[in-house]
Protein backbone atom coordinates (compact mmCIF):
# COMPACT_ATOMS: atom_id res chain seq x y z
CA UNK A 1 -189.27 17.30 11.33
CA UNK A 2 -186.82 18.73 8.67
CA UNK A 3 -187.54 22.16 9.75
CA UNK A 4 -186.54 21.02 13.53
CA UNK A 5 -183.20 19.57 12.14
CA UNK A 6 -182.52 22.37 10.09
CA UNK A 7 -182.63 24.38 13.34
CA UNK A 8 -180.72 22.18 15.21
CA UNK A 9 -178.02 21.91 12.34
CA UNK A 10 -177.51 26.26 12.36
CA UNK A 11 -177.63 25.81 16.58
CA UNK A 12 -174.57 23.96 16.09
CA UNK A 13 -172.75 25.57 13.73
CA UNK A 14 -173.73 29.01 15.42
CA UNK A 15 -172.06 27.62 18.44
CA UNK A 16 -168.98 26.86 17.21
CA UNK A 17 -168.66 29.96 14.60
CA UNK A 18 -169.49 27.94 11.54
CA UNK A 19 -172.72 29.44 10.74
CA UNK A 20 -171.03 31.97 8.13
CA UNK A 21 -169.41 29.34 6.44
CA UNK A 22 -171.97 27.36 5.73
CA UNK A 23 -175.17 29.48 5.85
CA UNK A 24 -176.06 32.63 4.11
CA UNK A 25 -175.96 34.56 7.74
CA UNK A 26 -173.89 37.60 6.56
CA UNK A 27 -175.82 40.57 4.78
CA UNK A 28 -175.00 41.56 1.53
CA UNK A 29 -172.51 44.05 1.10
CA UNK A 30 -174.70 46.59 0.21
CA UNK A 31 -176.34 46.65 3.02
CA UNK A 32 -173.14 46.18 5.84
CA UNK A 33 -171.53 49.78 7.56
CA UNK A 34 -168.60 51.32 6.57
CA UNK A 35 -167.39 50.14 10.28
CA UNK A 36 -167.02 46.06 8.96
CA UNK A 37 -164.90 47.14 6.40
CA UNK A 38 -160.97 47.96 5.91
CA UNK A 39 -160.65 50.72 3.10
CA UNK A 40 -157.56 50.05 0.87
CA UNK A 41 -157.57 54.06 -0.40
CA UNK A 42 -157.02 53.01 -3.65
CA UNK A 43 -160.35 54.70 -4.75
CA UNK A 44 -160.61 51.83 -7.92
CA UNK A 45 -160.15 49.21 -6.08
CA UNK A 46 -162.49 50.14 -3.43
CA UNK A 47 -165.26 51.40 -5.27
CA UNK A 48 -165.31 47.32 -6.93
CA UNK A 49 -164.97 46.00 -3.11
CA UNK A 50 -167.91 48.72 -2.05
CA UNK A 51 -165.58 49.67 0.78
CA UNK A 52 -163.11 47.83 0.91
CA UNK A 53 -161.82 44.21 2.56
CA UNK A 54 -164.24 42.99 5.21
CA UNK A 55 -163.54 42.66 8.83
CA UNK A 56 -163.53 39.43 10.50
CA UNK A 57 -162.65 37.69 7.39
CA UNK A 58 -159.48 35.65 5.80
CA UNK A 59 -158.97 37.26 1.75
CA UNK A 60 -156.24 36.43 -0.02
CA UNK A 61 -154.21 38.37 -2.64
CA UNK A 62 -152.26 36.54 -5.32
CA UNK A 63 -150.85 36.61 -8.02
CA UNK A 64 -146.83 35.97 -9.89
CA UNK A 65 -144.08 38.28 -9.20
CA UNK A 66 -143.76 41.37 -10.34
CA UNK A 67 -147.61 41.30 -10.41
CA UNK A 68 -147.98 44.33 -7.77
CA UNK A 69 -147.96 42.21 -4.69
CA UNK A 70 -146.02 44.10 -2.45
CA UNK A 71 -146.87 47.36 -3.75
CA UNK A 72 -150.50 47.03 -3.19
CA UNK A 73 -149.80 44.95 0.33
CA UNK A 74 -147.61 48.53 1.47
CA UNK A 75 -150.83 50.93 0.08
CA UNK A 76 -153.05 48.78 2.21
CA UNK A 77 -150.85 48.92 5.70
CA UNK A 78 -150.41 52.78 5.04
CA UNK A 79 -154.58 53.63 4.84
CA UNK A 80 -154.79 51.44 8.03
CA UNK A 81 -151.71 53.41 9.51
CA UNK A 82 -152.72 57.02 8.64
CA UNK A 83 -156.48 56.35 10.13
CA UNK A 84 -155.14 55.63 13.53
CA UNK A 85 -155.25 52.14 13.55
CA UNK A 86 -152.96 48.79 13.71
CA UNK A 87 -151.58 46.60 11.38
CA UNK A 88 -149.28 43.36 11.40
CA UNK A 89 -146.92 41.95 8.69
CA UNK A 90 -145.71 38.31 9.47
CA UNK A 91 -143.01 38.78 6.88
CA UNK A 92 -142.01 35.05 6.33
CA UNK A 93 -138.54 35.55 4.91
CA UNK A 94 -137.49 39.21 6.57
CA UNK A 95 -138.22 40.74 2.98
CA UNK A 96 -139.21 44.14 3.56
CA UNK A 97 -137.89 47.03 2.57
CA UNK A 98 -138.65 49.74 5.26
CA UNK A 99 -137.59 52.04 2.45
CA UNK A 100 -140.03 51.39 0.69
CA UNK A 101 -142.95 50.90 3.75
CA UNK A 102 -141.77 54.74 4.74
CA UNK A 103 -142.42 56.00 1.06
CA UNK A 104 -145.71 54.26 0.89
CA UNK A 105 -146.77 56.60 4.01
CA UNK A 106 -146.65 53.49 6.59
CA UNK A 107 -146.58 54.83 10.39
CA UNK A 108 -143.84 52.21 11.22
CA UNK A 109 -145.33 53.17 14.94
CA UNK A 110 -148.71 51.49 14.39
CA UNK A 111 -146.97 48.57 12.44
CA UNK A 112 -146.01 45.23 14.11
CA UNK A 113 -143.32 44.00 11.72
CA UNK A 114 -142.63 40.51 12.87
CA UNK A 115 -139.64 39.31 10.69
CA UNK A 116 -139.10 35.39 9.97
CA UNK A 117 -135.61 33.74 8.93
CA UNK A 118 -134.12 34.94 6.04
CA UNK A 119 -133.25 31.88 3.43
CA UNK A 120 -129.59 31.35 2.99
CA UNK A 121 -128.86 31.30 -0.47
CA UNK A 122 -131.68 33.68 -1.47
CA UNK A 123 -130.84 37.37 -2.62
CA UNK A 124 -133.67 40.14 -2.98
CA UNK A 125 -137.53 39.27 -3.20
CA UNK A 126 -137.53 38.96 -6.94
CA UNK A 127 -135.29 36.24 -6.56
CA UNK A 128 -137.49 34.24 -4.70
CA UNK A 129 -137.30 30.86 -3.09
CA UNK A 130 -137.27 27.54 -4.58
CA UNK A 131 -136.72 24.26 -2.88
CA UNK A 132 -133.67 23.64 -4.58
CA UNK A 133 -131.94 26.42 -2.83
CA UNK A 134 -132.39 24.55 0.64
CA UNK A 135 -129.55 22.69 0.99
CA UNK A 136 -130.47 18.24 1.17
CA UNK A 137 -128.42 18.32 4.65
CA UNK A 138 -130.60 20.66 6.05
CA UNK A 139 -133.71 18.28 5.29
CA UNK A 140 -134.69 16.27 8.36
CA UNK A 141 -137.57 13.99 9.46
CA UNK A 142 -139.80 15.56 11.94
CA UNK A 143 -143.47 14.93 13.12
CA UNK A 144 -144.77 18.07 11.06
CA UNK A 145 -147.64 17.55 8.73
CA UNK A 146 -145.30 18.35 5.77
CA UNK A 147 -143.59 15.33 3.97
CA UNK A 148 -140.21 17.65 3.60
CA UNK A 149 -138.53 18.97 6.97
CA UNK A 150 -135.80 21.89 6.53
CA UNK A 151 -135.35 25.50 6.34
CA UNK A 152 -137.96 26.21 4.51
CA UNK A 153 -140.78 23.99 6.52
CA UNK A 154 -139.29 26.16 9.93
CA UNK A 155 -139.45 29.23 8.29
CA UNK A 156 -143.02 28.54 7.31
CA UNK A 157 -143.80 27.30 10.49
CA UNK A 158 -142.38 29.79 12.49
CA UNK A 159 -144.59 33.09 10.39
CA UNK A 160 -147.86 30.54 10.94
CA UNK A 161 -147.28 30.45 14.50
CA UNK A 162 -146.84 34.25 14.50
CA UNK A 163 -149.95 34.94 12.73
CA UNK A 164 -151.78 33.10 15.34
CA UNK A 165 -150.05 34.46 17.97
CA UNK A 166 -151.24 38.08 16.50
CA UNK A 167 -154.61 37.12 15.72
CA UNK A 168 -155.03 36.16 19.23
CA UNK A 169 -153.97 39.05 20.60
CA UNK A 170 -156.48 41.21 18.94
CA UNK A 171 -156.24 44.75 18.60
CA UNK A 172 -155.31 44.86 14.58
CA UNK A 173 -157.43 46.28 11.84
CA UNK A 174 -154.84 44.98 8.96
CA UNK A 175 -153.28 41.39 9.45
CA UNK A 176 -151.29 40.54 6.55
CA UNK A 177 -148.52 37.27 6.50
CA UNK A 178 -146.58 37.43 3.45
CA UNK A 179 -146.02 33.76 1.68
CA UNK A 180 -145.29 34.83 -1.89
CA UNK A 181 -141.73 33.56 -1.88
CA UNK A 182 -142.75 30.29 -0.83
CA UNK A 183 -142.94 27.53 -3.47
CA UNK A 184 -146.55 26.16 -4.68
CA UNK A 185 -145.66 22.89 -3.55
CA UNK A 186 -144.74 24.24 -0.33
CA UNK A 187 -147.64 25.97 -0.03
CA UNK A 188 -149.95 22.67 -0.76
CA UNK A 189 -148.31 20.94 2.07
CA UNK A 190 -150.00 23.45 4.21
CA UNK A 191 -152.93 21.53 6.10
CA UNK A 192 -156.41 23.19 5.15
CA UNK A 193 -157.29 22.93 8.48
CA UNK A 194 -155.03 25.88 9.36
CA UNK A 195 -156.80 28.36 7.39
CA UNK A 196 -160.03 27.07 9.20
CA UNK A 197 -158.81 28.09 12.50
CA UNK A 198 -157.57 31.01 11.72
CA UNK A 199 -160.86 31.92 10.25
CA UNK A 200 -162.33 30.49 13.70
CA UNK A 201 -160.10 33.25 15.70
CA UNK A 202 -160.85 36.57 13.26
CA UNK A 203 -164.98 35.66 13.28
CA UNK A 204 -166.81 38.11 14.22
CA UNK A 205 -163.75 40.41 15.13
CA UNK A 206 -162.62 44.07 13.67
CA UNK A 207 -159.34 42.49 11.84
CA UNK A 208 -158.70 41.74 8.14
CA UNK A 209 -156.44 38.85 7.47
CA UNK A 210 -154.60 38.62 4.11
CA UNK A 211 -152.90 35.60 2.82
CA UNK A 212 -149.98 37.12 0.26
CA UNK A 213 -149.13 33.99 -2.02
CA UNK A 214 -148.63 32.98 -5.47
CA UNK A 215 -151.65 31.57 -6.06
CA UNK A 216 -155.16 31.31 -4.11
CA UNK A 217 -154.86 29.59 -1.24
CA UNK A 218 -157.38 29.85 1.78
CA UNK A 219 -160.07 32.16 1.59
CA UNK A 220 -163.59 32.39 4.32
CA UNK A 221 -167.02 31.85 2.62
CA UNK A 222 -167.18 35.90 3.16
CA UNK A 223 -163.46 36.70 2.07
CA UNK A 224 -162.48 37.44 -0.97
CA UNK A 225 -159.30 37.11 -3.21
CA UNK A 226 -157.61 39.65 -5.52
CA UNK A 227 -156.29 38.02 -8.38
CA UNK A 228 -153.21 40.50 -9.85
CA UNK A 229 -151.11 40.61 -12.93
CA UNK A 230 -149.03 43.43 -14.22
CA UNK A 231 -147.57 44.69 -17.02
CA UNK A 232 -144.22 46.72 -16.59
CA UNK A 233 -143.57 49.36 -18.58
CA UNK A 234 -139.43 50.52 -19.81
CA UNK A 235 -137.97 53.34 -21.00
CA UNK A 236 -135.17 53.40 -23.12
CA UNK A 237 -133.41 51.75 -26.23
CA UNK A 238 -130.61 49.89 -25.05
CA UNK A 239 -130.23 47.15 -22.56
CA UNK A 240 -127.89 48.86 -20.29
CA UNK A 241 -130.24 52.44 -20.94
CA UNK A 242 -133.80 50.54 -20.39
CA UNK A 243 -134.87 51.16 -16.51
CA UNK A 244 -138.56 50.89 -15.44
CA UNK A 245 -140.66 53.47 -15.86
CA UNK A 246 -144.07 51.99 -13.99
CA UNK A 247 -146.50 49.71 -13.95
CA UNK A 248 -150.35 49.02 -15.34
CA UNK A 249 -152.05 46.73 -12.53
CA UNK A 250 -154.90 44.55 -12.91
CA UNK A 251 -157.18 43.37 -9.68
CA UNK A 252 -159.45 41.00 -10.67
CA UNK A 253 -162.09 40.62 -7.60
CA UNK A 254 -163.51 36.92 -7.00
CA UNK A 255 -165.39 36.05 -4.41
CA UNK A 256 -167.76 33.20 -3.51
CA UNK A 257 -170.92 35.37 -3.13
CA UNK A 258 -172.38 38.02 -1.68
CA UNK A 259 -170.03 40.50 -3.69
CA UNK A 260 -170.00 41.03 -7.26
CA UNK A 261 -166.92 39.87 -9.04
CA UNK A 262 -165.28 42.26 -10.76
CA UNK A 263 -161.82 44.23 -12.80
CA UNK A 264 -160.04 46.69 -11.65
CA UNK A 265 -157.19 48.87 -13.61
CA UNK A 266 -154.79 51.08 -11.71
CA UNK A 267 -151.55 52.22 -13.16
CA UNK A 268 -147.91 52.79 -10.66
CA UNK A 269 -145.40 55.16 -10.98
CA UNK A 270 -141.62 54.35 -10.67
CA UNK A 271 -139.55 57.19 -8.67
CA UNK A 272 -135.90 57.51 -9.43
């Protein structure tokens, strides 16, 4: 009898693409191909991941600012670029630099950069965004699942939409949507629910999603989250002399099983 419900219990999650979320259905990592894996070329950082990020799979990277967010996001889209593949940046508050994307050896031709609204108020990305910048006659009462209505919510909204909209579509190795600027108690207004069905579209599929935030967030029983902090490192004696001179990077893999958590170091270069 409790063998026969146990069957009928994975029956029913297989049909609706729950069975790797709450079964032990995917191999280990040792044993899956090169093929249902995204390399990130940062040889480090993939030798910990054996591979690199797995495909059909929501991971997460986090960490505070200045932690080696973006640089590590741009490393990522350029691998995916330079092998011939597709990636996608829902880029929440139009913060990148294509600067920056072109000197991290991104083929802007295989990159869908779909830009959100821009913050009023709000200079560069280290600046950030904070609630308080969003002015109280902009805050409205709507029928959203958030408690506050306003620039912010829309702006939110708007790069959530777009992700599904992507995800949908198909077609992407690399799916990242950048919500580092967005307040933590922003973020938490976020239903959980809409990490499940994004997880629901990318099963079983050849695309990598990456949630960019401040802190973990969403993550698939076979995704995985890399936890960075930095430490920056100056030159000079003098205030007005001192300029950055690079970076030492820290990765710390954690995921819920399958893979071995893990450290990794990797140092960055500042070009002036």
């Amino acid at each position: 009898m409790a063998n026969h419900a146990l069957a009928l219990l994975e029956s029913a999650l297989r049909a609706r693409k729950l069975d790797c979320t709450l079964t032990t259905a995917l191999p280990p990592l040792e044993r899956r191909d090169d093929s249902a894996l995204v390399p990130t070329a940062v040889a480090a950082l993939d030798a910990c991941l054996h591979g690199g990020l797995p495909r059909g799979q929501l991971s997460e990277m986090t960490g505070p600012r200045s932690s080696g967010r973006t640089t590590l996001l741009l490393q990522m889209m350029a691998a995916v670029t330079r092998r011939g593949e597709i990636a996608a940046l829902i880029d929440t508050f139009d913060r990148l630099d294509v600067a920056s994307a072109v000197a991290a050896g991104i083929d802007l031709d295989r990159l869908l950069w779909i830009r959100g609204q821009a913050i009023s108020g709000n200079g560069p990305r280290s600046h950030g965004v904070t609630e308080n910048t969003i002015s109280k006659n902009d805050l409205r009462v709507s029928a959203s699942p958030w408690p506050v209505a306003g620039s912010l919510e829309r702006a939110v909204d708007r790069a959530l939409k777009a992700l599904n909209l992507v995800l949908q579509a198909g077609g992407f190795a690399y799916v990242a949507i950048d919500l580092a600027d967005v307040p933590p108690a922003a973020l938490a207004r976020i239903p959980f629910t809409t990490w499940l069905r994004v997880q629901r579209i990318i099963e079983g599929s050849d695309t990598a999603c990456v949630l960019v935030a401040p802190q973990p967030l969403a993550r698939s029983a076979g995704g995985l989250t890399l936890a960075l902090t930095a430490r920056t490192r100056w030159t000079g004696a003098a205030d007005r002399s001192r300029h950055v001179t690079g970076a030492d990077l820290t990765a710390r893999v954690v995921s819920p099983r399958r893979r071995v958590d893990g450290e990794v170091s990797m140092s960055a270069t500042a070009n002036h």
